[in-house]
C-alpha atoms as a PDB file:
ATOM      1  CA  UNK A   1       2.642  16.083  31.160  1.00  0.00           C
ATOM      2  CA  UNK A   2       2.005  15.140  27.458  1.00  0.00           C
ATOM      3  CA  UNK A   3       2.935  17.824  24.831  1.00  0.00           C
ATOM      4  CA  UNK A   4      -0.387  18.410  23.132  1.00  0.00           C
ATOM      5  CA  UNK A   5       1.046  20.484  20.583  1.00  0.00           C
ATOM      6  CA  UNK A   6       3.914  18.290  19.300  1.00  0.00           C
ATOM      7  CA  UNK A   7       2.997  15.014  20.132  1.00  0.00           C
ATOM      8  CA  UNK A   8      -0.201  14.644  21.532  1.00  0.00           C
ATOM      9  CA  UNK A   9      -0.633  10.879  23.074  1.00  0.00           C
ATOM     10  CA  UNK A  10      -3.951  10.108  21.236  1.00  0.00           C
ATOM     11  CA  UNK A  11      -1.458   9.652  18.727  1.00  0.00           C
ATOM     12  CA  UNK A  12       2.319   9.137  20.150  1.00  0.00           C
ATOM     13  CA  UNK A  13       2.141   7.125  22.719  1.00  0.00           C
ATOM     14  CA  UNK A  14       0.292   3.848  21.646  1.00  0.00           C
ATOM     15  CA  UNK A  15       2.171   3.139  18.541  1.00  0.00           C
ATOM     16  CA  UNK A  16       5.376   2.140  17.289  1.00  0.00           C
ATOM     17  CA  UNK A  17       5.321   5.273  15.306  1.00  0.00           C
ATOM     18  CA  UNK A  18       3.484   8.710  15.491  1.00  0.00           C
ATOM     19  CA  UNK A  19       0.508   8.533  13.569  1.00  0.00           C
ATOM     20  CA  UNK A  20       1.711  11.890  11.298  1.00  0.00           C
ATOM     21  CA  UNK A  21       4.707   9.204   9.755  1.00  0.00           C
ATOM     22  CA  UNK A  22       1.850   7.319   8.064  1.00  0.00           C
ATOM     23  CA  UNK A  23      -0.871  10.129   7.640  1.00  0.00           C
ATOM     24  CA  UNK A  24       2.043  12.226   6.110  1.00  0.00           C
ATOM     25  CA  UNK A  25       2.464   9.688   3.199  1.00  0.00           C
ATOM     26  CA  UNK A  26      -1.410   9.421   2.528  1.00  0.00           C
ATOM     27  CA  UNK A  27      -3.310  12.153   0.396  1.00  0.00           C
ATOM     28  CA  UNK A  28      -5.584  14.616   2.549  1.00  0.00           C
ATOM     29  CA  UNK A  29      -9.198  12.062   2.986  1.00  0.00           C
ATOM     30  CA  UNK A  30      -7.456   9.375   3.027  1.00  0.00           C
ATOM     31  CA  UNK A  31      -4.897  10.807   5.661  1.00  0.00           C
ATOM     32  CA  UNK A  32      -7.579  11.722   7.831  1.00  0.00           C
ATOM     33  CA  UNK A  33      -9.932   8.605   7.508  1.00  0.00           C
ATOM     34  CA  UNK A  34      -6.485   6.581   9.111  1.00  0.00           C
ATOM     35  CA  UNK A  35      -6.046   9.883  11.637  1.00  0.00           C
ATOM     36  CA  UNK A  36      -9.491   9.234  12.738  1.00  0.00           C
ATOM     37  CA  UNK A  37      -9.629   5.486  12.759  1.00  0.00           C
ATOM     38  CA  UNK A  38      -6.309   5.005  14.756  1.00  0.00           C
ATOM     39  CA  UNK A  39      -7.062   7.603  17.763  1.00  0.00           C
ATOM     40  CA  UNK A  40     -10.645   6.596  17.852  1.00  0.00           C
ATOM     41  CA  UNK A  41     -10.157   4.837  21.601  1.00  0.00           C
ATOM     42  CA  UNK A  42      -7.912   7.330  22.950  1.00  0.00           C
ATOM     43  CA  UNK A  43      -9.039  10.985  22.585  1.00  0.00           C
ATOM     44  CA  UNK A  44     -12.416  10.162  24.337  1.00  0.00           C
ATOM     45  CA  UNK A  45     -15.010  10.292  21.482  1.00  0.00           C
ATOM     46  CA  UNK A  46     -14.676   7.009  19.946  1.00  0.00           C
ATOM     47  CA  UNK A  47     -18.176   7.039  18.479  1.00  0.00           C
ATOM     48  CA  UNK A  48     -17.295  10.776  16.942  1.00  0.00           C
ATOM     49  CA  UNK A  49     -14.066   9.547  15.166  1.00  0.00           C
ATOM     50  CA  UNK A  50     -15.177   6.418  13.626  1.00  0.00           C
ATOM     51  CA  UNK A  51     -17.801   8.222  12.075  1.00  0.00           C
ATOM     52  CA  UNK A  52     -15.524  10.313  10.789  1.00  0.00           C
ATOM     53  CA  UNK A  53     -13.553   8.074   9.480  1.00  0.00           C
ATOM     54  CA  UNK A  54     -16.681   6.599   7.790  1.00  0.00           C
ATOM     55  CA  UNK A  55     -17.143   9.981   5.977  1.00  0.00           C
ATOM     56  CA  UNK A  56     -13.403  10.534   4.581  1.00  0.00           C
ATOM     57  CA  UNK A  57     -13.806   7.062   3.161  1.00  0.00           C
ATOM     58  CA  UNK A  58     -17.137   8.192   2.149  1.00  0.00           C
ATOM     59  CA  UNK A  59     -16.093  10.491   0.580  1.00  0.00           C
ATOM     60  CA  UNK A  60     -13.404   8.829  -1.280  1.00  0.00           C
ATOM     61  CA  UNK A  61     -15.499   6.743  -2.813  1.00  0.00           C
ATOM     62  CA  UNK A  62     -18.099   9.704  -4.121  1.00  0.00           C
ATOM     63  CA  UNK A  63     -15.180  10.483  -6.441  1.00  0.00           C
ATOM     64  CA  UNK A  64     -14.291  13.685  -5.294  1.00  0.00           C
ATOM     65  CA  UNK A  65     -11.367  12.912  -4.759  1.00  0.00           C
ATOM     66  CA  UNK A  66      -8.743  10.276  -6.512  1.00  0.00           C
ATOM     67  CA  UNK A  67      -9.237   6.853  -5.136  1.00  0.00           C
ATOM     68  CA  UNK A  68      -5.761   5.404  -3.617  1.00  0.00           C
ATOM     69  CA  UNK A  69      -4.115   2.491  -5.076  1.00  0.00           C
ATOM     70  CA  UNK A  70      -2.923  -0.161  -2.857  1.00  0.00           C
ATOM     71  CA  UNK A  71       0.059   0.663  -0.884  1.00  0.00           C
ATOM     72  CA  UNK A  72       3.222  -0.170  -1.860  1.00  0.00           C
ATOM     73  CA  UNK A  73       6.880  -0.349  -0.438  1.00  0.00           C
ATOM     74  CA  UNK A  74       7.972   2.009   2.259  1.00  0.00           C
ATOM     75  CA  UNK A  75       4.291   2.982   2.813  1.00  0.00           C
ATOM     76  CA  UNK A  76       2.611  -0.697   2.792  1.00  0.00           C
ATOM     77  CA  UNK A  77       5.529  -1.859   5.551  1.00  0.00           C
ATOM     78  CA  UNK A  78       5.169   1.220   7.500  1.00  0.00           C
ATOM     79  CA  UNK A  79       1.189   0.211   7.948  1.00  0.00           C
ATOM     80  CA  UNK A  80       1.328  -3.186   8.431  1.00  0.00           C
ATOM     81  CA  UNK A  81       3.652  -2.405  11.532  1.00  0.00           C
ATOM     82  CA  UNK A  82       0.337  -0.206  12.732  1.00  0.00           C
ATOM     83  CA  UNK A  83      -2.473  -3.148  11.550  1.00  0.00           C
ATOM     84  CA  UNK A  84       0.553  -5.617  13.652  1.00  0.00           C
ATOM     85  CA  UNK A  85       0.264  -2.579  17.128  1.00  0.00           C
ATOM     86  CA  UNK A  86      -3.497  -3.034  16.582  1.00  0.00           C
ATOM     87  CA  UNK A  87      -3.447  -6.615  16.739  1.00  0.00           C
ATOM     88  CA  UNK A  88      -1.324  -6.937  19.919  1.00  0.00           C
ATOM     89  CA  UNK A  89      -3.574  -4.391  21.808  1.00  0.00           C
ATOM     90  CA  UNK A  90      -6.545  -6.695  21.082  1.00  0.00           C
ATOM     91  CA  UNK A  91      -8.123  -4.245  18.220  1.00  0.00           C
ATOM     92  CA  UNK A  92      -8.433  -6.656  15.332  1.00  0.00           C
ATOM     93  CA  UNK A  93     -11.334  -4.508  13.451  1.00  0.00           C
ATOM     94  CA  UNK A  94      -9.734  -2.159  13.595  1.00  0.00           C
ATOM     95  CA  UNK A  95      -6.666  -3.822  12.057  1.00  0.00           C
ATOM     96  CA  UNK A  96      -8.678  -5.170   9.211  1.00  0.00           C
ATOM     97  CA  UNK A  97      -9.915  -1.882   8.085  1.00  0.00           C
ATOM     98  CA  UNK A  98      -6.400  -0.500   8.081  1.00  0.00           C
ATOM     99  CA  UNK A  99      -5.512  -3.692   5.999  1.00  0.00           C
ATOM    100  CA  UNK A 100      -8.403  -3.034   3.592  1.00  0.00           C
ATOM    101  CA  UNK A 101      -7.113   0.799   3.273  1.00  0.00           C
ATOM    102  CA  UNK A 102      -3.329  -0.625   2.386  1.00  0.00           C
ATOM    103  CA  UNK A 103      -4.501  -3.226   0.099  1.00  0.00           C
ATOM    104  CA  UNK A 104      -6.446  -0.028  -2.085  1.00  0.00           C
ATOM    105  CA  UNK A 105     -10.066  -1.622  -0.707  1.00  0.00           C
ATOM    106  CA  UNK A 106     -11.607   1.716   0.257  1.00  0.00           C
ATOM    107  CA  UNK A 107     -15.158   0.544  -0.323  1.00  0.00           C
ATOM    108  CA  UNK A 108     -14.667  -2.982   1.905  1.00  0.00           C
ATOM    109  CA  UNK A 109     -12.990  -0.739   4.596  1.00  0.00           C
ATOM    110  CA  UNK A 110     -16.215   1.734   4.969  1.00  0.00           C
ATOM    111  CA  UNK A 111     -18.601  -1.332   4.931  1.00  0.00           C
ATOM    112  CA  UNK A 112     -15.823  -2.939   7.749  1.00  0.00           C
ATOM    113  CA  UNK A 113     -16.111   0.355   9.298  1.00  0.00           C
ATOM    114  CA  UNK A 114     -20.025   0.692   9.641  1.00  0.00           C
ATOM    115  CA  UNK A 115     -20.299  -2.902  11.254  1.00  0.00           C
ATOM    116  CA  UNK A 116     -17.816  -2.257  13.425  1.00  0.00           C
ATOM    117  CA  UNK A 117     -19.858   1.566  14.215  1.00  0.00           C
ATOM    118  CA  UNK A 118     -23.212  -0.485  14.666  1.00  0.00           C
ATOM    119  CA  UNK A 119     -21.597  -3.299  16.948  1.00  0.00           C
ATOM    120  CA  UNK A 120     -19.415  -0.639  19.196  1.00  0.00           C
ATOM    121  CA  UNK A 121     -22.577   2.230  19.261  1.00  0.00           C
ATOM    122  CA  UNK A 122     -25.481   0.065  18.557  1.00  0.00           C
ATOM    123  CA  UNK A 123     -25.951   2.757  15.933  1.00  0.00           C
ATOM    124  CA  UNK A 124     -26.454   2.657  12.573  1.00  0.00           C
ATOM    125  CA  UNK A 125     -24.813   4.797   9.808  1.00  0.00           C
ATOM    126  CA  UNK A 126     -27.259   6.742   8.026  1.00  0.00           C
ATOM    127  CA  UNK A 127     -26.171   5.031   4.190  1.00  0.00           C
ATOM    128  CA  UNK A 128     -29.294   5.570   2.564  1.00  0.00           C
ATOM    129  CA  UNK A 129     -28.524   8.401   0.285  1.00  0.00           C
ATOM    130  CA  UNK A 130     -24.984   6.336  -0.986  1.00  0.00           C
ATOM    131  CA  UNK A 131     -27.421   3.522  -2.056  1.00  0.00           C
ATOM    132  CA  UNK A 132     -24.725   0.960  -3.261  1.00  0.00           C
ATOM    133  CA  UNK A 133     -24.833  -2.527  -2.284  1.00  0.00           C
ATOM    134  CA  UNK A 134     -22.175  -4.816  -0.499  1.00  0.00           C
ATOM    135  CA  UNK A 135     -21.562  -6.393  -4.151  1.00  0.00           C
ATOM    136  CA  UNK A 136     -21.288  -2.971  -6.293  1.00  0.00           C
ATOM    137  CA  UNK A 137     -18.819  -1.739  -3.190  1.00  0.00           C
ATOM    138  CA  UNK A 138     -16.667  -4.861  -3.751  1.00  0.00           C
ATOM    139  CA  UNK A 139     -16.469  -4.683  -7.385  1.00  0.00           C
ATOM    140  CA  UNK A 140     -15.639  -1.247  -6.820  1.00  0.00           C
ATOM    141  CA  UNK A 141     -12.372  -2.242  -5.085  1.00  0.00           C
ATOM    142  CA  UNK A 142     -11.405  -5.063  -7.341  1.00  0.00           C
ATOM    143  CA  UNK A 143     -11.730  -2.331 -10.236  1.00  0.00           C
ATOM    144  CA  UNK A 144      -8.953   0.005  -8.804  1.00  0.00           C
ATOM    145  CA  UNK A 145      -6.695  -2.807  -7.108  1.00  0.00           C
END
């Protein structure tokens, strides 16, 4: 039986590493739009979690809290060995959004994100009251690369 407490297998036992190694490293929104992005498919509310994820990097990018640079050393390897997991099980959106995170492209991983919501859900994320277009949102990232 899986230890829930101490290593719960939404996010032990589909990685190379735990998912607290790389969370641990990341400030608190940040840490938890990853958390929620790489359990999504395995704690049974995929929907739920991606749409959390969507509102730590949401959130992020209000300016409440300080926008990440890109990744570098230790950190950026550690994460490309969970974009390179993602990959091999077949999750390649997923991978890209975790790339766009690393690289310090917050604003291209929450518009990454919402396609990916609306194609999985057939939802839509309610982004009316962030009113920012695609471009703004990429110029955005470019500005804090």
């Amino acid at each position: 039986m899986a230890d829930m407490v101490n290593h719960p297998s939404h996010y032990a036992d589909h990685y190379r590493h735990e998912v607290i190694v790389l969370t641990a490293l990341l400030d608190f929104c940040l840490g938890n739009a990853v958390k929620y992005l790489l359990r999504s498919r395995f704690k049974g509310c995929e929907a739920e979690d991606l749409n959390k994820a969507y509102w730590y990097l949401r959130y992020l990018l209000s300016g409440k809290c300080a926008y990440p640079k890109a990744f570098r050393g230790d950190k950026n390897a550690l994460c490309k060995t969970f974009e390179e997991d993602l990959k091999t099980q077949g999750e390649d959106d997923l991978a890209w959004i975790l790339g766009n995170i690393r690289r310090g492209q917050i604003a291209s991983a929450q518009i990454n994100l919402e396609k990916l919501i609306r194609r999985k859900t057939g939802a839509t994320v309610n982004d009316a009251v962030w009113g920012r277009s695609e471009d703004v949102r990429t110029a955005l990232d470019e500005e804090f690369l």
